[in-house]
Each structure stands twice: as C-alpha cells, then as structure tokens.
Protein backbone atom coordinates (compact mmCIF):
# COMPACT_ATOMS: atom_id res chain seq x y z
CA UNK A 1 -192.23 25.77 -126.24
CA UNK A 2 -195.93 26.81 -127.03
CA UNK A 3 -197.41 30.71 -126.60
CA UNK A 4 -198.89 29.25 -123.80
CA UNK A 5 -196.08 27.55 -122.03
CA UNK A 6 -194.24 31.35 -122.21
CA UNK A 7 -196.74 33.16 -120.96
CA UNK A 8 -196.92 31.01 -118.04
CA UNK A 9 -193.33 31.29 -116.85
CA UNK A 10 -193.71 33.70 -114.60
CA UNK A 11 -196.36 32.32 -112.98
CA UNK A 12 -194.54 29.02 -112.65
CA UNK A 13 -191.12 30.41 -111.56
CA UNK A 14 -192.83 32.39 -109.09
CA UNK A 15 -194.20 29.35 -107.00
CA UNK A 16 -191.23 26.74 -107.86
CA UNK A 17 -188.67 29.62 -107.02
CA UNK A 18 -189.87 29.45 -103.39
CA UNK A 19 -188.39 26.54 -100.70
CA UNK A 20 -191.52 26.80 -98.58
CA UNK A 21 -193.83 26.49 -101.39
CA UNK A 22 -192.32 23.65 -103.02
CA UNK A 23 -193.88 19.86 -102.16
CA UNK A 24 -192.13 18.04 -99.58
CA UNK A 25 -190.37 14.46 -100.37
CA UNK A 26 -192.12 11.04 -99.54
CA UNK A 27 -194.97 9.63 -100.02
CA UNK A 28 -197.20 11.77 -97.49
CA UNK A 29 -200.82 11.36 -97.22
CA UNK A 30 -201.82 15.38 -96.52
CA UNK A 31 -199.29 18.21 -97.30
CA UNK A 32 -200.69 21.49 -95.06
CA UNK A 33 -199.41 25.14 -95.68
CA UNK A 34 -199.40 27.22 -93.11
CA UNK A 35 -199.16 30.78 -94.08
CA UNK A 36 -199.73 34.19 -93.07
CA UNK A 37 -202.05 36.69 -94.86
CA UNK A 38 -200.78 37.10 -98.71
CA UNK A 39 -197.97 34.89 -97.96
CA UNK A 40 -199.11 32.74 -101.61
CA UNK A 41 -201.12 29.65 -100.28
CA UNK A 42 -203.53 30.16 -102.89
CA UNK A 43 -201.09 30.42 -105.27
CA UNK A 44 -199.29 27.11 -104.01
CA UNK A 45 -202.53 25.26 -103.94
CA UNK A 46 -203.33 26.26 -107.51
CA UNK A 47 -199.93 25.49 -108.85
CA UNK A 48 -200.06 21.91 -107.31
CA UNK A 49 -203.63 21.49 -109.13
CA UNK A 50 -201.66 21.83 -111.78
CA UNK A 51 -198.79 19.48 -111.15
CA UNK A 52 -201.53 17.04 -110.42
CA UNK A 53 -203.56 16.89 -113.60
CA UNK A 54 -200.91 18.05 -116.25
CA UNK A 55 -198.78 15.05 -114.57
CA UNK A 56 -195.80 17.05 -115.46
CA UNK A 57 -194.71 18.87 -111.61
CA UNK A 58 -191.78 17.91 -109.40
CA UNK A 59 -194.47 15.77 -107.48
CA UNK A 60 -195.38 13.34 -110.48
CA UNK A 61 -196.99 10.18 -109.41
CA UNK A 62 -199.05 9.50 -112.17
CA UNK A 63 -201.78 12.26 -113.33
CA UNK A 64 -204.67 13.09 -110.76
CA UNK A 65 -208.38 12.59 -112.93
CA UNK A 66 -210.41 13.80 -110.19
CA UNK A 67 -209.86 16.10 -107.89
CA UNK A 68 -211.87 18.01 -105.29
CA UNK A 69 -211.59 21.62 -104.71
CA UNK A 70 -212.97 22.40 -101.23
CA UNK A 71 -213.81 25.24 -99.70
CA UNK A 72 -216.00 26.80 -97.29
CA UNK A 73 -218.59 27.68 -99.49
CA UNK A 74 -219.25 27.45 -103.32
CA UNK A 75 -218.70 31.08 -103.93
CA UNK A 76 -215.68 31.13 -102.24
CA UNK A 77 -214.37 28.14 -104.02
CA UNK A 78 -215.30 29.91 -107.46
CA UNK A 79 -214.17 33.31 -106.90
CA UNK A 80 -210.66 32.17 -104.39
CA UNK A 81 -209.44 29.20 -106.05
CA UNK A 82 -210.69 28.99 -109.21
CA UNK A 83 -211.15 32.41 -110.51
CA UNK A 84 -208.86 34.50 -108.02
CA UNK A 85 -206.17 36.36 -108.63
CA UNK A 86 -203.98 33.25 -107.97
CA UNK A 87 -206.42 30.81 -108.69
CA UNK A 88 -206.25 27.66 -110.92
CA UNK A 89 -207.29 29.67 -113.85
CA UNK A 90 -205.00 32.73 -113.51
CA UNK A 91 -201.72 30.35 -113.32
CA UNK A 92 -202.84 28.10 -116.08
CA UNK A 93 -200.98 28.40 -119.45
CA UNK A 94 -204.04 29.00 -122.45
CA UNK A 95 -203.32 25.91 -124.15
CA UNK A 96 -204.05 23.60 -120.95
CA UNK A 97 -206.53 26.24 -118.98
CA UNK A 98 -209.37 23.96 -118.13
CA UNK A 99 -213.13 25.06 -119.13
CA UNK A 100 -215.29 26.03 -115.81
CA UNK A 101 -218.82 24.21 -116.16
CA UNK A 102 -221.03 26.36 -114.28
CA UNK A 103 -223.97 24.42 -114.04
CA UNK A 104 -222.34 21.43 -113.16
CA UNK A 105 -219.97 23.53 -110.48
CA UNK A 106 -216.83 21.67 -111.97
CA UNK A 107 -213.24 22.06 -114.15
CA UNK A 108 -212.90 20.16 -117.15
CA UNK A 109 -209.02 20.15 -118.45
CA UNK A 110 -208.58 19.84 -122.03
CA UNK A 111 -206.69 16.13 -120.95
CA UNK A 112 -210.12 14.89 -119.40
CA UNK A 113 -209.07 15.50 -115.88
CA UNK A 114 -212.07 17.02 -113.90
CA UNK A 115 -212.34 19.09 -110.55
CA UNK A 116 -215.61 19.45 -108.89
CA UNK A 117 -216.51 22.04 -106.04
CA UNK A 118 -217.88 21.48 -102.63
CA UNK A 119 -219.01 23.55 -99.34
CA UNK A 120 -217.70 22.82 -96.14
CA UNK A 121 -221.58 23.82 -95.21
CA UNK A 122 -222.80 20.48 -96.82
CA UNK A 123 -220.22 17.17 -96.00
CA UNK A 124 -223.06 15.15 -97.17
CA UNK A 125 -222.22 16.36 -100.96
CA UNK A 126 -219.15 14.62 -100.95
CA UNK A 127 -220.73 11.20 -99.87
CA UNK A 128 -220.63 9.17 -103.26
CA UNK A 129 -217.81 10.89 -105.15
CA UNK A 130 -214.08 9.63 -105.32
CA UNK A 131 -211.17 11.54 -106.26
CA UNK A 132 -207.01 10.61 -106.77
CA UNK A 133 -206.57 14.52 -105.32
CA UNK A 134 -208.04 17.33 -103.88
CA UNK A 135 -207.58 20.85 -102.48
CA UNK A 136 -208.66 22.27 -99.39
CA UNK A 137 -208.71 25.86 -98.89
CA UNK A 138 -208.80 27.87 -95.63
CA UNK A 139 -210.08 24.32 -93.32
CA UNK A 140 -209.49 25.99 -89.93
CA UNK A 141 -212.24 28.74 -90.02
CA UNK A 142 -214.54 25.67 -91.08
CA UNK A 143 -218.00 25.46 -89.53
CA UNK A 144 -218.16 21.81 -90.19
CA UNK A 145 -214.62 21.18 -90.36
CA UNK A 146 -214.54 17.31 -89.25
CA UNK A 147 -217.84 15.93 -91.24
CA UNK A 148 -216.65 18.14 -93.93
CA UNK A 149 -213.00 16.40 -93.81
CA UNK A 150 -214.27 12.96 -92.78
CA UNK A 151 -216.84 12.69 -95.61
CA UNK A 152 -213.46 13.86 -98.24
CA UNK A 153 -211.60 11.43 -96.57
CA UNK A 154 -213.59 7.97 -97.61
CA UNK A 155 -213.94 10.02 -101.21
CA UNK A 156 -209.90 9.71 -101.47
CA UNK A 157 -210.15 6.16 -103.37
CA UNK A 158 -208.81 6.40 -107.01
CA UNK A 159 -205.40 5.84 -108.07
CA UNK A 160 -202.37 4.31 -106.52
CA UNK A 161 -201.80 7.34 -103.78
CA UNK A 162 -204.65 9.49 -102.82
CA UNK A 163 -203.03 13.03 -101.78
CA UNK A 164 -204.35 16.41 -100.23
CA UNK A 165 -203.30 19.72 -100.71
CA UNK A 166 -204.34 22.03 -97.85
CA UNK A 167 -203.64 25.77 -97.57
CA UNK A 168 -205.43 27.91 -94.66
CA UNK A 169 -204.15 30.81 -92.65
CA UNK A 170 -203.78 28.60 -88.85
CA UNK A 171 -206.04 28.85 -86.24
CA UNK A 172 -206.40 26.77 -82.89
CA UNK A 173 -208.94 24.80 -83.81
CA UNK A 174 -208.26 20.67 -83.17
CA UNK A 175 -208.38 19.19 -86.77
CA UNK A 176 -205.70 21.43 -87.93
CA UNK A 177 -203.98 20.19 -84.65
CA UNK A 178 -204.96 16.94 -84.67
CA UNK A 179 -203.97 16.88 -88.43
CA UNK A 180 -200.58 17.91 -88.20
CA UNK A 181 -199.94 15.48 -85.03
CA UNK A 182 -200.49 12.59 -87.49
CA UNK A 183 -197.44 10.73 -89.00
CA UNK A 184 -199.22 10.94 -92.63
CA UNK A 185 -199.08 14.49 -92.55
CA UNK A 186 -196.21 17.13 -94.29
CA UNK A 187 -196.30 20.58 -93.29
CA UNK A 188 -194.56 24.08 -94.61
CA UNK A 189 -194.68 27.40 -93.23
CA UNK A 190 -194.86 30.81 -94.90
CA UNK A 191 -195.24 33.75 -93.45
CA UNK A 192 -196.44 37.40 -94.69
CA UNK A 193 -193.25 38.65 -95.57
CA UNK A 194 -192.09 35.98 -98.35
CA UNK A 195 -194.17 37.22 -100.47
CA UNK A 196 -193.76 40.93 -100.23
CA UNK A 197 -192.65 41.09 -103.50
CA UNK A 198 -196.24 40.72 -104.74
CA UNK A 199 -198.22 42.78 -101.58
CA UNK A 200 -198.81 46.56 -101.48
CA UNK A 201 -195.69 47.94 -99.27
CA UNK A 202 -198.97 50.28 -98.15
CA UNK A 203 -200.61 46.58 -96.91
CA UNK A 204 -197.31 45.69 -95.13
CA UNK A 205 -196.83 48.94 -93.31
CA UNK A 206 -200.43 49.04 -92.38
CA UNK A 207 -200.28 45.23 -90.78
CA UNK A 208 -196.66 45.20 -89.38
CA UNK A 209 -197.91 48.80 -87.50
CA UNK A 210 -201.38 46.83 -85.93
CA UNK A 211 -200.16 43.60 -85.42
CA UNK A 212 -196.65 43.22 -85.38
CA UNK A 213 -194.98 41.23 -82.45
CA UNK A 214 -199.11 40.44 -81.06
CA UNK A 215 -200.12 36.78 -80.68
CA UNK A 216 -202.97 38.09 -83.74
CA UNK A 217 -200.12 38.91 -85.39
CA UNK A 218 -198.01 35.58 -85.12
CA UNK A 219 -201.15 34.20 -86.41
CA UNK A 220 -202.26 35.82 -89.46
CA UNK A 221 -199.15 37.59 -90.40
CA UNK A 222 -196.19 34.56 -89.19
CA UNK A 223 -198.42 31.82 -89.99
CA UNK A 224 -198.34 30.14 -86.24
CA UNK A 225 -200.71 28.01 -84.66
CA UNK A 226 -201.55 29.85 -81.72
CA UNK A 227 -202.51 27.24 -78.23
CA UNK A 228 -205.65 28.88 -76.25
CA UNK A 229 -206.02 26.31 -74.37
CA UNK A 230 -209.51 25.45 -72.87
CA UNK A 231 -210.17 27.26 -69.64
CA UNK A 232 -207.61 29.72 -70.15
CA UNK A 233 -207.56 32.44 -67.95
CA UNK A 234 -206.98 34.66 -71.23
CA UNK A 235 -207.49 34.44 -74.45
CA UNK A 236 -206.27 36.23 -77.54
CA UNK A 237 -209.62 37.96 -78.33
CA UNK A 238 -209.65 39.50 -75.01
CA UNK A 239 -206.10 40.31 -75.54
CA UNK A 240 -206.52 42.08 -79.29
CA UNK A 241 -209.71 44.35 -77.34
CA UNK A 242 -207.20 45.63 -74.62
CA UNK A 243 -204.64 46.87 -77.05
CA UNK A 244 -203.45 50.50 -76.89
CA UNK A 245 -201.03 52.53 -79.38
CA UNK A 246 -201.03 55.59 -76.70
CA UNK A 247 -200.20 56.10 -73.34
CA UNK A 248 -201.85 58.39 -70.54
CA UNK A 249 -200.24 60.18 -67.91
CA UNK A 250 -198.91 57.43 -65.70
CA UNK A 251 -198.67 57.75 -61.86
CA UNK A 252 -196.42 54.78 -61.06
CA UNK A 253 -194.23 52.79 -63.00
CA UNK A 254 -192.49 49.29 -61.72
CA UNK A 255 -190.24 46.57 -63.31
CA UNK A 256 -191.37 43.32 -61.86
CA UNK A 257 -188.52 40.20 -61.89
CA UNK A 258 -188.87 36.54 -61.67
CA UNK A 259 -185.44 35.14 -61.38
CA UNK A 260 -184.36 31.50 -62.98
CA UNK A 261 -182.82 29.70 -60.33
CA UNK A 262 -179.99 28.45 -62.52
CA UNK A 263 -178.21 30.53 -65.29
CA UNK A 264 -177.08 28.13 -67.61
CA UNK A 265 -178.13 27.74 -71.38
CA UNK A 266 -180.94 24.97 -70.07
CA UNK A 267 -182.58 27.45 -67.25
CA UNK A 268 -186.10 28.87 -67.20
CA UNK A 269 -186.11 32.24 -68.54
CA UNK A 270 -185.53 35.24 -66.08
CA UNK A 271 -188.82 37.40 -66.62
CA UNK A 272 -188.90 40.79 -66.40
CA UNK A 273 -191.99 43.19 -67.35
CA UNK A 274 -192.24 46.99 -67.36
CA UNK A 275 -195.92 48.23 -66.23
CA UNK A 276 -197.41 51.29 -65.11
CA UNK A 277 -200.47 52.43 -63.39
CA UNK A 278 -202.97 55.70 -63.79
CA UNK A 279 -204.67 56.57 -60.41
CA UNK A 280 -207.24 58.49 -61.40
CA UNK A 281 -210.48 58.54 -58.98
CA UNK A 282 -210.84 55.78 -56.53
CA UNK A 283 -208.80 52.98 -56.71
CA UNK A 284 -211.56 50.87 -58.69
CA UNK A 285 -211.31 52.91 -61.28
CA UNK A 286 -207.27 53.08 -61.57
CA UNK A 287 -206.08 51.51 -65.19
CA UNK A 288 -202.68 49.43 -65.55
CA UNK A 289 -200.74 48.90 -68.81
CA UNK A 290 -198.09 46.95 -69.83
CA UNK A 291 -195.25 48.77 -71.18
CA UNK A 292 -192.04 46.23 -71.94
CA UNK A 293 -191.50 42.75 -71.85
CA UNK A 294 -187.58 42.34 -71.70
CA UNK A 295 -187.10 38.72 -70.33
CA UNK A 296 -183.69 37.14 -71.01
CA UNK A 297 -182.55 33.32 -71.09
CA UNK A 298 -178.83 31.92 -70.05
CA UNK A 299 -178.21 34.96 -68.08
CA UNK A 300 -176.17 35.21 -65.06
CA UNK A 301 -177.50 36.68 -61.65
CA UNK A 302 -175.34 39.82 -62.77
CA UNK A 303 -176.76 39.78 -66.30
CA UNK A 304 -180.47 40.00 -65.78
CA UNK A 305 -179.89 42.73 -62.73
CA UNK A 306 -178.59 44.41 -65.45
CA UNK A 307 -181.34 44.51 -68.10
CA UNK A 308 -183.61 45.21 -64.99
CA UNK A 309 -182.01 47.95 -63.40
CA UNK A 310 -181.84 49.65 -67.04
CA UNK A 311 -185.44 48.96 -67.54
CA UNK A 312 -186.27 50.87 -64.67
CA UNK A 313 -184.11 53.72 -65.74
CA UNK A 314 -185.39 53.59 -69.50
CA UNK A 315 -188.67 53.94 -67.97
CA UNK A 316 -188.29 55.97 -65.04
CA UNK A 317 -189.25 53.32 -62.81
CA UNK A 318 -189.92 53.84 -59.09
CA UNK A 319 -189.62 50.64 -57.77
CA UNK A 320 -188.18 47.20 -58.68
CA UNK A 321 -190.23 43.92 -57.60
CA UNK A 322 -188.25 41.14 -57.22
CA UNK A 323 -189.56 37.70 -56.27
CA UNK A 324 -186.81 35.78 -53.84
CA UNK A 325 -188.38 32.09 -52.72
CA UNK A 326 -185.80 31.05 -54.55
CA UNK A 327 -182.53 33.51 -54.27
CA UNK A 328 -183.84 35.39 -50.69
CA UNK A 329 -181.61 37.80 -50.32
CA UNK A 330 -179.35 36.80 -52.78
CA UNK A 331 -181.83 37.90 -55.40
CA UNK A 332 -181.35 41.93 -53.54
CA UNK A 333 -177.63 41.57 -53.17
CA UNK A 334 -177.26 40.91 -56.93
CA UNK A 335 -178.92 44.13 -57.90
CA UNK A 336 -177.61 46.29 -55.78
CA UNK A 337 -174.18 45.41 -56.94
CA UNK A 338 -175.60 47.01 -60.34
CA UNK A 339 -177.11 49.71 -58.38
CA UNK A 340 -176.81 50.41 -54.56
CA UNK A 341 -179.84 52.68 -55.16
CA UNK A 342 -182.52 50.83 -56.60
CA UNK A 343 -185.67 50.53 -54.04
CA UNK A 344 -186.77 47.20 -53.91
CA UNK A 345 -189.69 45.30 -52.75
CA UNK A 346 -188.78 41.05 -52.40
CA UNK A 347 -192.35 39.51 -52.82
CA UNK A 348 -192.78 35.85 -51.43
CA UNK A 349 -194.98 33.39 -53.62
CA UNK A 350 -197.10 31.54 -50.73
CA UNK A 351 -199.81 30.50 -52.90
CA UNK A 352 -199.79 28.54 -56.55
CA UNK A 353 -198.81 30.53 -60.06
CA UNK A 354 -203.10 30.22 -61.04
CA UNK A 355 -203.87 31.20 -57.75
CA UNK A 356 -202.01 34.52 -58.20
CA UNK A 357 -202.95 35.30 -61.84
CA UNK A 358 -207.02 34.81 -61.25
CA UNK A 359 -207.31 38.45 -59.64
CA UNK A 360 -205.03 39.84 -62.37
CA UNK A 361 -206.64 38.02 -64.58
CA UNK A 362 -209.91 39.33 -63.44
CA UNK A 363 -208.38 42.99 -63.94
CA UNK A 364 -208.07 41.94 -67.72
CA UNK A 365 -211.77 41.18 -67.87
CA UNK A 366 -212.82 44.05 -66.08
CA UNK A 367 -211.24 45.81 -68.88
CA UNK A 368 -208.68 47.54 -66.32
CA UNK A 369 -204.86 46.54 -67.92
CA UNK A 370 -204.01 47.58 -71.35
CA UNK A 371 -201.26 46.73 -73.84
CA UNK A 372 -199.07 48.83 -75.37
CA UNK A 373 -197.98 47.04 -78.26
CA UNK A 374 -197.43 43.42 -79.03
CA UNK A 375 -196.00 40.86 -76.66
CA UNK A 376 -196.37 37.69 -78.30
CA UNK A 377 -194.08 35.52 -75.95
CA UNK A 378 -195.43 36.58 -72.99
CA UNK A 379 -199.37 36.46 -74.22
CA UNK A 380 -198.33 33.23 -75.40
CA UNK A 381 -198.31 32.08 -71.32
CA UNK A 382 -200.86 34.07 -70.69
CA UNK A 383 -203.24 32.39 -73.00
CA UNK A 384 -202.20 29.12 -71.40
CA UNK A 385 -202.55 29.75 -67.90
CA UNK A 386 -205.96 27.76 -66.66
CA UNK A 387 -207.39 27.96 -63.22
CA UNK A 388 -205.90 24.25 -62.99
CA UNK A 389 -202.29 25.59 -63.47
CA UNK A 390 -200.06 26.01 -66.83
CA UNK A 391 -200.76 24.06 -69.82
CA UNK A 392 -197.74 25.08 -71.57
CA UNK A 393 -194.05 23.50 -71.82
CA UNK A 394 -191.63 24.95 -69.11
CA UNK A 395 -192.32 27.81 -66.69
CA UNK A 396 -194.67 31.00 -67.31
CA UNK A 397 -192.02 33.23 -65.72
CA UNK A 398 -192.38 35.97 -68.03
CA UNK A 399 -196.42 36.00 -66.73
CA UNK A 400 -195.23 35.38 -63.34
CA UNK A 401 -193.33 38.47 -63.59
CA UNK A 402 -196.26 40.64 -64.99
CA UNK A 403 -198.52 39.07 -61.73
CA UNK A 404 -196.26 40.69 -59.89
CA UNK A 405 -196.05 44.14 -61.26
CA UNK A 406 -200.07 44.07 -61.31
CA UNK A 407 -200.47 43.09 -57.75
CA UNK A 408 -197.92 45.68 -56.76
CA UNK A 409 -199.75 48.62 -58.85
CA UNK A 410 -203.59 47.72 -58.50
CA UNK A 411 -204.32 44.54 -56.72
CA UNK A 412 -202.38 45.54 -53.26
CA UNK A 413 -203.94 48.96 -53.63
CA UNK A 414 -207.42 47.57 -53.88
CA UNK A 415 -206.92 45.48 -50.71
CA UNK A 416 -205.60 48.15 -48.40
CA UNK A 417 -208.03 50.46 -49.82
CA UNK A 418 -211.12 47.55 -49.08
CA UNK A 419 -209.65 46.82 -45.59
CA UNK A 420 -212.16 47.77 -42.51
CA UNK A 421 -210.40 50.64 -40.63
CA UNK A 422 -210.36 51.43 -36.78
CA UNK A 423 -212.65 54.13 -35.95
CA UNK A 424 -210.59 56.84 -33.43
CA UNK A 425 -212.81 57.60 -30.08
C-alpha cells in the first residue's frame, strides 16, 4: 500500500463506515442524500467522485471519464466541493489527487478522467457537454433548478449507465419532490447527529437549543422534506418569526381536546394542546401562546382523559375544552371519572375544520400567537391546512385541538367584546 493510500484511510473509513452514506444496490439512475446541516453530504458526494473515476469503490461499473460537478455557482463549486474541507481534494490520497485547471474551471485525474464545473445560474453551459457521471450539490435552494437539471440531464450520454450523485440539505421545492417520486431514483437520509463525531459539541448545543423539535429544525437539522403546501394557511417562515424561548405573565391557561372516535391502534390521533393567553389592554391587543402539544394515538377514552386532566394540572389550567360531535356527553363523562372537578366547556364543530382555523389563522398573521418551543407534528398540519380544507394524509386533530384553545382564549373574547350592546333608558 502506497504513502498515499495510508494517509487516506481515514478519510475513506470515515464515509464507508457509515450505512446511510454508503451507495444503494441496483442499477438506479439518481442516488439523492438527504441530510441535515454537517450531517457529511459533502463528504459522501466527494467520496463517490472518487469511486467513480478511480473505478475501484463498492459501486464499480466501469470508471466514470467525465463527470460534472454542479453547483449553484462556480465559487461555490470550487471552494464546497472541490476545495472544502470535505471536498474532492481533501479526501483524495496524493498519489491519485487530481490537478485543478483554473482557467479551464475543471479536474484533471492523473488516470485522464476529467470533471468540469458549472452554475446552476447558467443551464445553457451545460448544452453541448456529455458526461458518464456527475455531482450535484445543494439542488433544492436552486434558482434555476429545472433548466439547470434538464440541460444535465440530455448531457448524461457516455458510457453504459449514466449516474448522478446528489447531496442538498431538503427543501419543499417540486424537483426534489418530483425527483424522488420517480422509480429511477435511490434516496438515503442523514441527519445532523450522525456525524457529531466531526461537529463542534458548541455547534450541536447551539442548534439542538434553536431548533430542536421545530419544523426548521426537522429540516435542516433531521434532513426532512418539509410539505407547505400551496395556499396554506401557514407556513414555516411565519412559524420560525413567532417563536418565543420566554414566557410572560399569563392570565388564562386552557387544554383544548379533540377526541378520536375509535381507540384502537388504526384511530386518528386524540389531540390535545396546552395554550395560554395575556390580557393586557383591550382585547385586540391580548397575545396567545402555545405552551404543549401532548397528543396521544391508540389510547382509550380513559387514557387520553388522563394525559389531559394532567396537562391541565402541570400547567395550572383553568379550564378544559373538549370537542363532543362525536362522544356528546360521553366525551364529559370520561373525564370526570379522572377528575369529578375539572370545569369543562363541550364545543360543537358546526362549520368545516378551514372554516374554523382562518380566524386563528389570521391571529398568526397579525402576529398575536406565539410558540414556545418546537412542535414539529403539529406545525406539520398546520402548514397543510388550505382555505380548501387539509392537504395532508389523515386528520389534523392535533390543529383542530389548538383551534379550539385559540377560539376559547382570544377569538370568543373578541366577538363578545365587538358585539353591539343595549343601551339602558
């Protein structure tokens, strides 16, 4: 074994060592990596460079002679992939480290093998060109993500099977989605953590503390493609500005149910969310926050009173809201048999799930209901809620159950306080 070949044995252990990192079976078309922030895409992108023109990987179909490293600009493609940290450059061995051309914006491997650089600003560069590889770094934050993609797509024309290598950080953009829905397609998943070995535990703290359990957070730190779906009645950007790490003084407190109608391992999920109000000045200027989100699944009708009723006394609730069009007063009994005591308030739904959420929702962009801390499951439904109804699988009942506790601590408020009163003589 050469000087070289030693030297690079870390480097090489580090990204074979890891399941999520290694190339899927088959004979795929695209191979996508979806990873949090630091999670080693790079690194993985690089190292199956490698594979490719040294013909020598766990993937070996026959050595890749051209290959296209994309990016979304030249600079980044330089200073990322080629002369990063993990880059093709850093993980290459001295005795096969290809020679960077930079006049000609290209790699040149001592075996002949070449890799030329393009922007995702200018598709039009990569009519002409044809390639038996190529990488393609960071394609959801893409300006010109379909021409750019399109245009690599008739380059892929050399050898016996064309194959792509893309790493980005997911966002909800459709060609990522539209890209993963097609039967050509492999995908692996990596988030933040997997890599910790190589991340500052300062970086970890900092981002686990910020982002942790947030639909940001599932994001960039879990690697998930996040669904804001168009017309949304939220989205996570609004979501991220209404975050708070602090609480004020808060006036009211409720826990707000939305029982399953069945209890089985099959049923929708019993939703229950913990909010509070501050009723400071007139009722317009009154600000709500979500405190807990401690839906349960496959409970029975004893089980989620339960987790309810000790919500409310974890948070010193006042009141319990309970929706009953589907248990009446059923949905009272059961609680009551966890705790004779607790005051509750049965709400009736006479009007669709959108119907209800568009005032709350208005709250939101009013910048009147806060967030204290993450709640990735429940923004989740949030951020697929539409004016039209839910775009997501199942039923929203852990939003349902957060409509309610709003409406009960502003929006009822609002409407007595609005109401035309009768003057005495």
């Amino acid at each position: 074994m050469s000087e070289g070949e030693l030297l690079a044995l870390p480097y090489l252990f580090e990204f074979w060592a890891f399941d999520h990192q290694l190339p899927p079976e088959g004979d795929w078309k695209t191979w996508v990596i979806l990873g949090g922030r630091g999670a080693g895409k790079t690194r993985a992108g690089a190292e199956w460079v490698r594979a490719m023109v040294e013909g020598n990987g766990p993937m070996d179909k026959g050595r890749a002679r051209r290959v296209a490293l994309v990016g979304e600009t030249v600079d980044q493609v330089r200073e990322v992939m080629v002369y990063g940290e993990s880059g093709i450059l850093a993980c290459s061995p001295s005795d096969r480290r290809p020679r960077w051309e930079a006049g000609r914006k290209r790699l040149v491997w001592p075996n002949g093998a070449v890799a030329q650089v393009f922007s995702a600003h200018e598709p039009e560069a990569l009519r002409g060109p044809q390639f038996d590889a190529a990488w393609v770094d960071e394609l959801a934050k893409w300006k010109k993500a379909q021409d750019t993609w399109d245009m690599l797509q008739f380059g892929l024309r050399l050898g016996e099977h064309p194959q792509v290598c893309v790493t980005t950080t997911p966002r909800n953009v459709g060609l990522l989605k539209a890209l993963l829905a097609q039967g050509s397609t492999v995908s692996t998943h990596a988030p933040t953590e997997v890599n910790r070995a190589n991340l500052a535990d300062s970086f970890l703290a900092e981002v686990k503390a910020r982002y942790a359990g947030t639909r940001m957070g599932r994001q960039e730190l879990e690697g998930v493609v996040l669904d804001d779906v168009e017309g949304a009645l939220w989205t996570t950007r609004m979501l991220e500005k209404l975050r708070r790490k602090r609480l004020p003084k808060l006036d009211r407190i409720v826990v707000a149910v939305d029982p399953p109608v069945t209890s089985h391992a099959g049923s929708d999920e019993c939703g229950i969310v913990v909010a509070g109000v501050s009723m400071q000045g007139e009722v317009g200027d009154w600000r709500a926050y979500v405190l807990d989100d401690v839906t349960v699944r496959a409970k029975s009708p004893l089980g989620w009173a339960r987790v309810a009723v000790t919500a409310m006394e974890t948070w010193g609730a006042d009141r319990l809201v309970a929706e009953v069009n589907q248990g009446g007063d059923l949905v009272s009994e059961v609680v009551r048999q966890v705790d004779p005591l607790v005051p509750i308030k049965p709400v009736h739904a006479a009007r669709g799930k959108a119907a209800r959420a568009e005032p709350v929702a208005a709250l939101y962009e009013q910048g009147r209901v806060f967030h204290v801390g993450g709640f990735g499951a429940l923004e989740d439904q949030m951020c697929r809620m539409t004016v039209q109804g839910y775009e997501g699988q199942g039923s929203p009942d852990r939003l349902d159950a957060l409509v309610w506790a709003l409406h009960e601590l502003v929006i009822e408020p609002s409407s007595q306080w609005r109401r035309p009163r009768m003057r005495s003589l």
